[in-house]
N, C-alpha and C. Protein backbone atom coordinates (compact mmCIF):
# COMPACT_ATOMS: atom_id res chain seq x y z
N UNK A 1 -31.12 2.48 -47.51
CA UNK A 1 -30.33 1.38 -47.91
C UNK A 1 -30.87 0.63 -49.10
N UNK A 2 -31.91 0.69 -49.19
CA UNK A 2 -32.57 0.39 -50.90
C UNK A 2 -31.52 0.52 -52.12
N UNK A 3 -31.15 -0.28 -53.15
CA UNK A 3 -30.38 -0.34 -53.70
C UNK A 3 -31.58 0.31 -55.19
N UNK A 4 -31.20 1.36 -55.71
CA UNK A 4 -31.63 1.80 -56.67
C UNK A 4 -33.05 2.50 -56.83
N UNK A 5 -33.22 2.87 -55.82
CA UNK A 5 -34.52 3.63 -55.05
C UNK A 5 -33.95 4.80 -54.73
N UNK A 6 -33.72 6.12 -55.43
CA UNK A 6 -33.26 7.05 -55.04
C UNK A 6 -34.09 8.57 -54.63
N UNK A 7 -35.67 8.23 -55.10
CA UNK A 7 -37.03 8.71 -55.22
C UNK A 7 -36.82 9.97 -53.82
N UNK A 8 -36.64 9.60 -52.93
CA UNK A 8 -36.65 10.38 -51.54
C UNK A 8 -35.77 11.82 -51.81
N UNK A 9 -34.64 10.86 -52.01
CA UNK A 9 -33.74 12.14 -52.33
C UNK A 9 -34.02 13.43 -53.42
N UNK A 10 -34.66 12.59 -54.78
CA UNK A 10 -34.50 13.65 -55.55
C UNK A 10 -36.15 14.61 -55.30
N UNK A 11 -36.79 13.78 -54.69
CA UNK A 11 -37.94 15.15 -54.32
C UNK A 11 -37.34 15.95 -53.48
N UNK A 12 -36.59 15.91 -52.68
CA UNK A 12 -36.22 16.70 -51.21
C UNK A 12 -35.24 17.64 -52.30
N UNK A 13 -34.26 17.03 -53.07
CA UNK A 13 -33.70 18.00 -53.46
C UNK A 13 -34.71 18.63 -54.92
N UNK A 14 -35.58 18.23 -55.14
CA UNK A 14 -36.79 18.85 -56.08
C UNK A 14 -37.59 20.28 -55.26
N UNK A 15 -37.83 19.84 -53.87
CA UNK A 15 -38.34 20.91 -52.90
C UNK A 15 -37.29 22.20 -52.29
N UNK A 16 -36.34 21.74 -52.45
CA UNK A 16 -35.65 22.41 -51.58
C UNK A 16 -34.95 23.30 -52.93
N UNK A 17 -34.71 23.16 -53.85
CA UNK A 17 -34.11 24.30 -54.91
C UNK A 17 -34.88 25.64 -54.74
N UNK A 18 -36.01 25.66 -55.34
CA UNK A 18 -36.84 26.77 -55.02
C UNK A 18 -36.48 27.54 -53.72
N UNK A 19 -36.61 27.33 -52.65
CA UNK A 19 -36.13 27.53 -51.51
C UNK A 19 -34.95 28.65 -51.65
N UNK A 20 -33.91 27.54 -51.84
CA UNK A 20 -32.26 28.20 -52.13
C UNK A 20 -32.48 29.24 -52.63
N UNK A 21 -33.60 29.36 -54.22
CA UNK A 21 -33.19 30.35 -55.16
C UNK A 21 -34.01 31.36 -54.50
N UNK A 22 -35.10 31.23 -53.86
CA UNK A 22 -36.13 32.34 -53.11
C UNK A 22 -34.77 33.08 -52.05
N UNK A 23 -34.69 32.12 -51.11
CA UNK A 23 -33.82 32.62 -50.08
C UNK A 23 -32.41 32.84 -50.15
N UNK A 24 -31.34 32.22 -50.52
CA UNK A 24 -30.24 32.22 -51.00
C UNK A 24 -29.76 31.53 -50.13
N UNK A 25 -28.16 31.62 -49.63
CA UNK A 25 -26.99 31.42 -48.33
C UNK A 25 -26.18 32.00 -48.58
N UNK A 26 -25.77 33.13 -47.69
CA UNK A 26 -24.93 34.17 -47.84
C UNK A 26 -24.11 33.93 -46.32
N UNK A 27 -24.60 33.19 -44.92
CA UNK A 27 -24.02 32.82 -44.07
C UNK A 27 -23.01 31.96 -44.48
N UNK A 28 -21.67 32.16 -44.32
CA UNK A 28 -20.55 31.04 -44.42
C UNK A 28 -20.94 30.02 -43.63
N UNK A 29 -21.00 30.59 -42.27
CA UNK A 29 -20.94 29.57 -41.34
C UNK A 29 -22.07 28.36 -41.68
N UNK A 30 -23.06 28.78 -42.31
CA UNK A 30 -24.03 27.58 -42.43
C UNK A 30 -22.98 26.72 -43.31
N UNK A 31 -22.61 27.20 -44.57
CA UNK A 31 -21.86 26.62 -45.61
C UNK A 31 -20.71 25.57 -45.02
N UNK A 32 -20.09 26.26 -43.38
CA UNK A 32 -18.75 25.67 -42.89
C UNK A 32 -19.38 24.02 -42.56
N UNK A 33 -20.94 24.16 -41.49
CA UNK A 33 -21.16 23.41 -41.42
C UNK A 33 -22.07 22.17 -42.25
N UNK A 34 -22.05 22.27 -42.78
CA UNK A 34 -22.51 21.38 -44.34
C UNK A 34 -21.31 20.88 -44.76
N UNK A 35 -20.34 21.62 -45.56
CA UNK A 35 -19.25 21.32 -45.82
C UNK A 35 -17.58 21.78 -45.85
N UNK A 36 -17.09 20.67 -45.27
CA UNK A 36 -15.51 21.02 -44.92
C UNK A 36 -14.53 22.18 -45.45
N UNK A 37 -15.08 21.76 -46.86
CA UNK A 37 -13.87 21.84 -48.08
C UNK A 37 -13.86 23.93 -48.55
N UNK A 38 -12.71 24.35 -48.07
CA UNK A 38 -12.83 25.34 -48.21
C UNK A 38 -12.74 26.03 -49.21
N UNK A 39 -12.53 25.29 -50.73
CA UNK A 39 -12.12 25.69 -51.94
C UNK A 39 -13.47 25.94 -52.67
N UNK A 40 -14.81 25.27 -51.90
CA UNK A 40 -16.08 25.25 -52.36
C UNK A 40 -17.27 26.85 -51.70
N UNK A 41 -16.84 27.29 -50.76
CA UNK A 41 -17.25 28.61 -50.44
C UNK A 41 -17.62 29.35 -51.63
N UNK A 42 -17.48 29.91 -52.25
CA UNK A 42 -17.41 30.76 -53.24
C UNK A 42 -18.86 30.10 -54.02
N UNK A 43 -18.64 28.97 -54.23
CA UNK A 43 -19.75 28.17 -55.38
C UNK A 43 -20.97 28.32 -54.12
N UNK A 44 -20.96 27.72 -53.07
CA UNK A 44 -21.89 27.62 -52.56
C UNK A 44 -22.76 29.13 -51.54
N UNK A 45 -21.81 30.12 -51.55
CA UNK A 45 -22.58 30.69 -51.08
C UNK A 45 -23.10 31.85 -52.38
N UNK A 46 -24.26 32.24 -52.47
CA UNK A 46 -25.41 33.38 -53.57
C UNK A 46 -26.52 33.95 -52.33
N UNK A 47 -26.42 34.72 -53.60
CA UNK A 47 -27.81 35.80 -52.97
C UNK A 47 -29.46 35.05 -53.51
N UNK A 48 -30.96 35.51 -52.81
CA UNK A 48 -31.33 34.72 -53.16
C UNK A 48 -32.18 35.90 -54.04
N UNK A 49 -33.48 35.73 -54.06
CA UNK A 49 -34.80 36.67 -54.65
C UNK A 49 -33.80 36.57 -56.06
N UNK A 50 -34.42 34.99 -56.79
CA UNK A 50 -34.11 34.61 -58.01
C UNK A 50 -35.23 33.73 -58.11
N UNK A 51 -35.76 34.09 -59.70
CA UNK A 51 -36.84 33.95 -59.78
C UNK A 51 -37.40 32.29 -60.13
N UNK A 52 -38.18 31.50 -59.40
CA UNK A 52 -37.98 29.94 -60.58
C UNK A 52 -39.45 29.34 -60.39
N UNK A 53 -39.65 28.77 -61.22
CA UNK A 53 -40.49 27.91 -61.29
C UNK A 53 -40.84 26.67 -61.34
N UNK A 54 -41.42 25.70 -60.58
CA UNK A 54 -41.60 24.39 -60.27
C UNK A 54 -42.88 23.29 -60.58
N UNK A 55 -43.05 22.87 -61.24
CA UNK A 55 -44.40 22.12 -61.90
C UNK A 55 -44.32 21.05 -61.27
N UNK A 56 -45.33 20.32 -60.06
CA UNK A 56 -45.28 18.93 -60.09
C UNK A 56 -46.68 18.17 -60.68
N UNK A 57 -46.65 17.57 -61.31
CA UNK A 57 -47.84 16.67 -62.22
C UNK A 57 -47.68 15.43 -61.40
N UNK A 58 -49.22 14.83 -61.67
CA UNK A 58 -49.42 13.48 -61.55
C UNK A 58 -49.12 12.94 -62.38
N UNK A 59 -49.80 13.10 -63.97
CA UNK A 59 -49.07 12.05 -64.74
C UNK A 59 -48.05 13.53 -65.93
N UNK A 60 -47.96 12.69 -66.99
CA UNK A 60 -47.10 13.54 -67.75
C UNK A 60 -47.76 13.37 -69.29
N UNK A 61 -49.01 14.46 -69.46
CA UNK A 61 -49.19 14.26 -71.03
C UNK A 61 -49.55 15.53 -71.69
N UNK A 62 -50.00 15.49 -72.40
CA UNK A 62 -50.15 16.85 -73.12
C UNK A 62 -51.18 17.71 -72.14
N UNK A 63 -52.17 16.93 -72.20
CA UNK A 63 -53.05 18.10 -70.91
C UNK A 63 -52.68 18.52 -69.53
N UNK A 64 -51.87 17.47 -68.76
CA UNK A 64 -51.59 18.05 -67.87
C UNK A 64 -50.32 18.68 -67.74
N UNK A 65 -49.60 18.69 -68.96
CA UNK A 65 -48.65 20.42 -69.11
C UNK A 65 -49.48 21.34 -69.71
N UNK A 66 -50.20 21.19 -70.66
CA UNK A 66 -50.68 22.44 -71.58
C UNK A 66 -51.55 23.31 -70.35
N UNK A 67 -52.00 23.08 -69.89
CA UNK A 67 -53.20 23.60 -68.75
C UNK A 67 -52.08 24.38 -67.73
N UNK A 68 -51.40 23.66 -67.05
CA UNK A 68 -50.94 24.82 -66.21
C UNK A 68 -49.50 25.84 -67.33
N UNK A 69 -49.26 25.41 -67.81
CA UNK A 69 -48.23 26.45 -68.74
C UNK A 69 -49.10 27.59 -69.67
N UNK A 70 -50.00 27.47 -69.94
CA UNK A 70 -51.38 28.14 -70.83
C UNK A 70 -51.60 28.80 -69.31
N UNK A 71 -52.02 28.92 -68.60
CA UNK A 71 -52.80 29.37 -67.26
C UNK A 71 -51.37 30.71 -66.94
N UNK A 72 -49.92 30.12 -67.07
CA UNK A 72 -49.08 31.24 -66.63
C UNK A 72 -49.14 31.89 -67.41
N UNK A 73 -48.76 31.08 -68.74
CA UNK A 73 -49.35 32.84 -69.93
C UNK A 73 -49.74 33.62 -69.94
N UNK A 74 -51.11 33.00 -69.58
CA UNK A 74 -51.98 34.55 -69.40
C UNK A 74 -51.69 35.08 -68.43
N UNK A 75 -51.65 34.37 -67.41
CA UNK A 75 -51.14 35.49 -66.12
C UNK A 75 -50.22 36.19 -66.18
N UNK A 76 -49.52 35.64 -67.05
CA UNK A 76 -48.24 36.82 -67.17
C UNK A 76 -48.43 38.16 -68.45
N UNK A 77 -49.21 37.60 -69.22
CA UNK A 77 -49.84 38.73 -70.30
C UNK A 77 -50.67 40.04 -69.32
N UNK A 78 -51.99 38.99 -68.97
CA UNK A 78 -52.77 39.61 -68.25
C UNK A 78 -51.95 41.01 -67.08
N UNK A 79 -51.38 40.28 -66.19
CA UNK A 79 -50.31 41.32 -64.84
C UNK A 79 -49.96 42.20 -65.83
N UNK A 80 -49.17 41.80 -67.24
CA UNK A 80 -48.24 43.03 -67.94
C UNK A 80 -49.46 44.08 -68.57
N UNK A 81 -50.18 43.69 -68.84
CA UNK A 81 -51.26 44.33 -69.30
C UNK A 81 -51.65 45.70 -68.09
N UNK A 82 -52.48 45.10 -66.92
CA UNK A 82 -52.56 46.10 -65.98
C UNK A 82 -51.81 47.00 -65.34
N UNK A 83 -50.60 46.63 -65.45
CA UNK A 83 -49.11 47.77 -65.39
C UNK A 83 -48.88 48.41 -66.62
N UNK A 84 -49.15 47.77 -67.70
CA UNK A 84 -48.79 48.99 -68.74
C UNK A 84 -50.43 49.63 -69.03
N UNK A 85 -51.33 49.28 -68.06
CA UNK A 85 -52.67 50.08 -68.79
C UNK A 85 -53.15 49.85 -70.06
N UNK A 86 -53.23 48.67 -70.01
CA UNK A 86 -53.47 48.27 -71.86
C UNK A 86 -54.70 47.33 -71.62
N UNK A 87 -55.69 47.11 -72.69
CA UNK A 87 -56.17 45.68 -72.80
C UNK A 87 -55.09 44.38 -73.38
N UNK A 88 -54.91 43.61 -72.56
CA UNK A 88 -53.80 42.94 -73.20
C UNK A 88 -54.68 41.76 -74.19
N UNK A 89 -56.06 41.32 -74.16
CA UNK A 89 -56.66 41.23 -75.61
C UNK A 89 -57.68 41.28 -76.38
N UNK A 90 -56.98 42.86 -76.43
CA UNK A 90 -58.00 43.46 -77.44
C UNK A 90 -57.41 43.16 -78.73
N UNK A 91 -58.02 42.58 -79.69
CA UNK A 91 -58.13 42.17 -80.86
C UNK A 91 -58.24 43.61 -81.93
């Protein structure tokens, strides 16, 4: 009932996306019971094993994005590297 305090909600729906896109909803019936409206089926039900990514920071500045976005890089160089059998940096 807080008038302009909406903080609760948007983490829950901050936590719960990932979720959706990992898992999906392909049950109607979950969909029936959530919501009425039968013109919305279609939008709401997907498949899930879609891929996403979620960053939560304490504060918001250059170091504490550069550090974890630099860190996936490589991990993602590095992984492609050992599947294609390569040094991924060799100079």
């Amino acid at each position: 009932g807080e008038v302009g305090n909406n903080h609760d909600e948007l983490m829950s729906n901050f936590f719960a996306q990932p979720d959706a896109l990992a898992c999906g909803m392909l049950d109607p019936r979950r969909v029936v019971k959530k919501n009425k409206f039968s013109l919305l089926f279609p939008a709401q039900t997907f498949s899930g094993n879609r891929p996403s990514l979620s960053l939560l920071l304490s504060s918001l500045d250059a170091y504490k994005i550069g550090d974890p976005l630099l860190a996936i890089y490589e991990h993602r160089v590095i992984v492609q590297g050992f599947i294609w059998g390569i040094n991924s940096f060799d100079q």
